[in-house]
Protein backbone atom coordinates (compact mmCIF):
# COMPACT_ATOMS: atom_id res chain seq x y z
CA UNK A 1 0.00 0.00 0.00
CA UNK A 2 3.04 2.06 0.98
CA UNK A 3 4.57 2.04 -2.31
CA UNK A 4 1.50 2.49 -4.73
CA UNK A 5 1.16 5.91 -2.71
CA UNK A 6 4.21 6.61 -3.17
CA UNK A 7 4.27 6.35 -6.95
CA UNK A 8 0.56 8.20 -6.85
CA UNK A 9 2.64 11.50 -4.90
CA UNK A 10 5.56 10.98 -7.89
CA UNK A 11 2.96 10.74 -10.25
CA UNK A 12 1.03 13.87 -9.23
CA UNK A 13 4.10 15.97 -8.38
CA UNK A 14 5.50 14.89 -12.24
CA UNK A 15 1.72 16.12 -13.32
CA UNK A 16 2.20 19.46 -11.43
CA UNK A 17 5.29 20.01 -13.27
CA UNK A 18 4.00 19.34 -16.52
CA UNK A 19 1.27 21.74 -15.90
CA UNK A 20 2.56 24.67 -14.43
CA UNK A 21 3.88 27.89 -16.46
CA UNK A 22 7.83 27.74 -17.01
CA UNK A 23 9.06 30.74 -17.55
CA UNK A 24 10.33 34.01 -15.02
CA UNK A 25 9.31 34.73 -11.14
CA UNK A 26 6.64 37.59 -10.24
CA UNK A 27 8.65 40.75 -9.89
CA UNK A 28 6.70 42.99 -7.29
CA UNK A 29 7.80 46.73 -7.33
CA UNK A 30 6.31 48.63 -4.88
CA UNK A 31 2.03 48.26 -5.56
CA UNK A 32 2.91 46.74 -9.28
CA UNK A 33 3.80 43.01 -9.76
CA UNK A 34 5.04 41.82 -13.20
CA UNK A 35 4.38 38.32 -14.38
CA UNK A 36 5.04 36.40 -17.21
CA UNK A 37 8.14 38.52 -18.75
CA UNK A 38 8.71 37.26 -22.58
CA UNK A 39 9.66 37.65 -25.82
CA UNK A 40 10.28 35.89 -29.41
CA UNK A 41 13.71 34.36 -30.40
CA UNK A 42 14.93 36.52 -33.24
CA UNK A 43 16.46 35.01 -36.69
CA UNK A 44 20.31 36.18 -37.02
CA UNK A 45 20.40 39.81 -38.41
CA UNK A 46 17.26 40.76 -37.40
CA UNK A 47 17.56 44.26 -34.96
CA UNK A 48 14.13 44.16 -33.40
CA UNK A 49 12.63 41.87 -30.93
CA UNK A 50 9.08 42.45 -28.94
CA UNK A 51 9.41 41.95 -25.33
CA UNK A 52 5.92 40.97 -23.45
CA UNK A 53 4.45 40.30 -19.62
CA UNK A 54 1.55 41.36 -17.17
CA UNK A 55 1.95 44.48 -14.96
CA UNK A 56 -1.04 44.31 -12.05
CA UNK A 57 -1.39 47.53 -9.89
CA UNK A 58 -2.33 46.50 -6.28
CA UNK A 59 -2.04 49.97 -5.07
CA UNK A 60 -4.60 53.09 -4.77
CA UNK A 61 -2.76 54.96 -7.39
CA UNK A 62 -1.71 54.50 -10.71
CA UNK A 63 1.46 54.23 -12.26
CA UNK A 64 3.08 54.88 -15.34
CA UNK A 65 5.76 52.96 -17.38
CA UNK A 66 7.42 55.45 -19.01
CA UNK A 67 11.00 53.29 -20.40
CA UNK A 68 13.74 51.16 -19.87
CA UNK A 69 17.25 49.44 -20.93
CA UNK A 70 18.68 46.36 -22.21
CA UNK A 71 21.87 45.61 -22.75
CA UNK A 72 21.16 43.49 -25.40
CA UNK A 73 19.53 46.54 -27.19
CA UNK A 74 21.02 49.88 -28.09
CA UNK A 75 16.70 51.14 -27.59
CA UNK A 76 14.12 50.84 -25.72
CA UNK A 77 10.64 51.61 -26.04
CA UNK A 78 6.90 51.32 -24.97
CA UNK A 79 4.90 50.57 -27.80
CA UNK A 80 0.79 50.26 -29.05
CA UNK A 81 -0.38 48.49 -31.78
CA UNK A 82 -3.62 49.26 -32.92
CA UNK A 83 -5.99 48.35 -36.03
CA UNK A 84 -7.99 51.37 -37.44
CA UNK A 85 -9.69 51.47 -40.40
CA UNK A 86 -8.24 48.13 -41.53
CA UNK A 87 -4.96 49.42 -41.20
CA UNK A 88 -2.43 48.36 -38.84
CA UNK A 89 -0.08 51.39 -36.63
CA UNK A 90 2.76 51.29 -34.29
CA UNK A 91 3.80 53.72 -32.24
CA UNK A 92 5.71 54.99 -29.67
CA UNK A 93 3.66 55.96 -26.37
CA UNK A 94 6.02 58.73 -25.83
CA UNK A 95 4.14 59.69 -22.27
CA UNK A 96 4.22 55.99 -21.59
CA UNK A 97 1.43 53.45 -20.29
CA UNK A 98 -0.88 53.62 -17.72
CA UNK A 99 -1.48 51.09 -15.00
CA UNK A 100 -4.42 52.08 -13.17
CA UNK A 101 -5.04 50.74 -9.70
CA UNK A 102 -6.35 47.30 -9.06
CA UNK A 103 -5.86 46.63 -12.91
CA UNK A 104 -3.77 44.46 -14.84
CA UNK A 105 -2.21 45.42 -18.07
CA UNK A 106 -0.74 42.92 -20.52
CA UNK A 107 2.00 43.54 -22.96
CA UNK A 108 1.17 40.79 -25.64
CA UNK A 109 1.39 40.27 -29.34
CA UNK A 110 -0.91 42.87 -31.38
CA UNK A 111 -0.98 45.32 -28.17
CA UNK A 112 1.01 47.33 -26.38
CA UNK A 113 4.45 45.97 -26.01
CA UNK A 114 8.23 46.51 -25.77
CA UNK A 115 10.50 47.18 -28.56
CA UNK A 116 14.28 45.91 -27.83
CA UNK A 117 15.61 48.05 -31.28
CA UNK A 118 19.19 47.74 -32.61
CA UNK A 119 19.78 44.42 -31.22
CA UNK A 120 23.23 43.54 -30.38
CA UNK A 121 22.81 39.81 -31.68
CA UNK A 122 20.27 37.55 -31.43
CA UNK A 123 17.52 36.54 -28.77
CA UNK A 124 18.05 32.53 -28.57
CA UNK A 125 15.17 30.35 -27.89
CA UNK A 126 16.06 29.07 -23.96
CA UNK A 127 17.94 32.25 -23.48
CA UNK A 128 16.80 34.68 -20.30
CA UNK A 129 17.09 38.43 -21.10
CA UNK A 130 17.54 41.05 -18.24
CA UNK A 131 15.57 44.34 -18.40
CA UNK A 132 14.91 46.87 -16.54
CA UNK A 133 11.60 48.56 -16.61
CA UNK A 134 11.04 52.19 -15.50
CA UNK A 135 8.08 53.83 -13.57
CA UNK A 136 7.22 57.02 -12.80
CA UNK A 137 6.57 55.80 -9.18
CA UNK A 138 7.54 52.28 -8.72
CA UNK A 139 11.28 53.24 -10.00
CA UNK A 140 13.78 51.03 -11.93
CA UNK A 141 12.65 47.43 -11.79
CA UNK A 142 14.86 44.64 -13.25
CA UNK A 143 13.19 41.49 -14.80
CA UNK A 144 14.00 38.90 -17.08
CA UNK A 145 12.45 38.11 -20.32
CA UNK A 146 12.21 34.03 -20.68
CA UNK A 147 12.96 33.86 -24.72
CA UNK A 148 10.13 31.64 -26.69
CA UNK A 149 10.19 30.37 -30.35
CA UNK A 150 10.39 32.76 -33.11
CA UNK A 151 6.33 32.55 -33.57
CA UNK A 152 5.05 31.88 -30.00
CA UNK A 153 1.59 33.67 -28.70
CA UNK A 154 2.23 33.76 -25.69
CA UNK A 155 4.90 32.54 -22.64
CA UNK A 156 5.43 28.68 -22.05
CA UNK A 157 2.51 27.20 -20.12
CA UNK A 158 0.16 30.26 -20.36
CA UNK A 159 -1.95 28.60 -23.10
CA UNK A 160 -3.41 31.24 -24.53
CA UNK A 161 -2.55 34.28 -26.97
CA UNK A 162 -2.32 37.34 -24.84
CA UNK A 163 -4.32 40.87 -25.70
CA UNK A 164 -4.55 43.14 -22.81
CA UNK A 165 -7.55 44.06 -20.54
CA UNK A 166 -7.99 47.89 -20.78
CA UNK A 167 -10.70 48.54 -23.26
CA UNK A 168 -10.42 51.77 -24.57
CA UNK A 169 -12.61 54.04 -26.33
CA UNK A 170 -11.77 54.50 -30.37
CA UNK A 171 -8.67 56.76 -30.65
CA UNK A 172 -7.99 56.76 -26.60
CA UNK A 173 -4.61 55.31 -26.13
CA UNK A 174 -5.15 55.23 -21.87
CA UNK A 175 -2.85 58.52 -21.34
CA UNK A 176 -3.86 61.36 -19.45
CA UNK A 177 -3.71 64.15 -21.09
């Protein structure tokens, strides 16, 4: 009896491994925590790579993430993507992006994002990437991107494609004006 119990707690710790999300370690910054820190493995040559994750605001006030660094990039920059009109736009959120309190913003594929510009080489699938993110409030936080295959959706074990939360109205990027 001993032993089949045994291999039943192997065989459900194995399952819990199989199951669970591998990839980088909440990051808590003052009221923000940062999850699920990614990006795309990048073909050799290429000088762009997207970096992605979750930024929750626990706090009463909101936040703003207004840059950062890599030193695997010569840039850095907070970016939207948007579809208007049929037509797809990039841009720069020069103000940066809003985290209002007890939301959750998500940096995914076909939303906002991060742009790691003039690469240095190229992002390796298995590789982890140290940022650092900047707030206005929160400060200078240092994360890790966990680098994914050239076309993945979204980080290992999150099984689903991303998007972000914040709905906003047509031609309302979230900044305060």
């Amino acid at each position: 009896m001993k032993q089949a119990a045994r291999k039943l707690s192997y065989a459900i710790a194995f399952a819990a491994l199989m199951v669970a999300p591998a990839g980088a370690q909440d990051v808590k910054a003052g009221d923000l925590v940062i999850s699920q820190a990614w990006s795309r493995a990048t073909p050799g040559g290429a000088k762009v790579a997207g970096g992605y994750l979750n930024i929750e605001n626990k706090g009463a006030a909101a936040d703003r993430l207004i840059g950062g660094s890599a030193d695997v990039a010569g840039k850095f920059e907070v970016h939207e993507m948007a579809v208007k009109d049929g037509v797809m736009t990039m841009r720069p959120l020069d103000k940066g992006l809003v985290i209002e309190p007890g939301k959750t913003v998500k940096l995914a594929p076909g939303g906002y994002h991060l742009m790691l510009m003039d690469l240095k080489g190229p992002l390796k699938q298995g590789d982890k990437v140290p940022v650092t993110l900047e707030f206005e409030k929160a400060g200078k936080v240092k994360v890790s991107f966990d680098v994914q295959g050239v076309g993945a959706q979204a980080p290992a074990g999150a099984g689903h494609s991303g998007g972000h939360d914040i709905k906003h109205a047509p031609g309302h990027s979230g900044m305060k004006k």
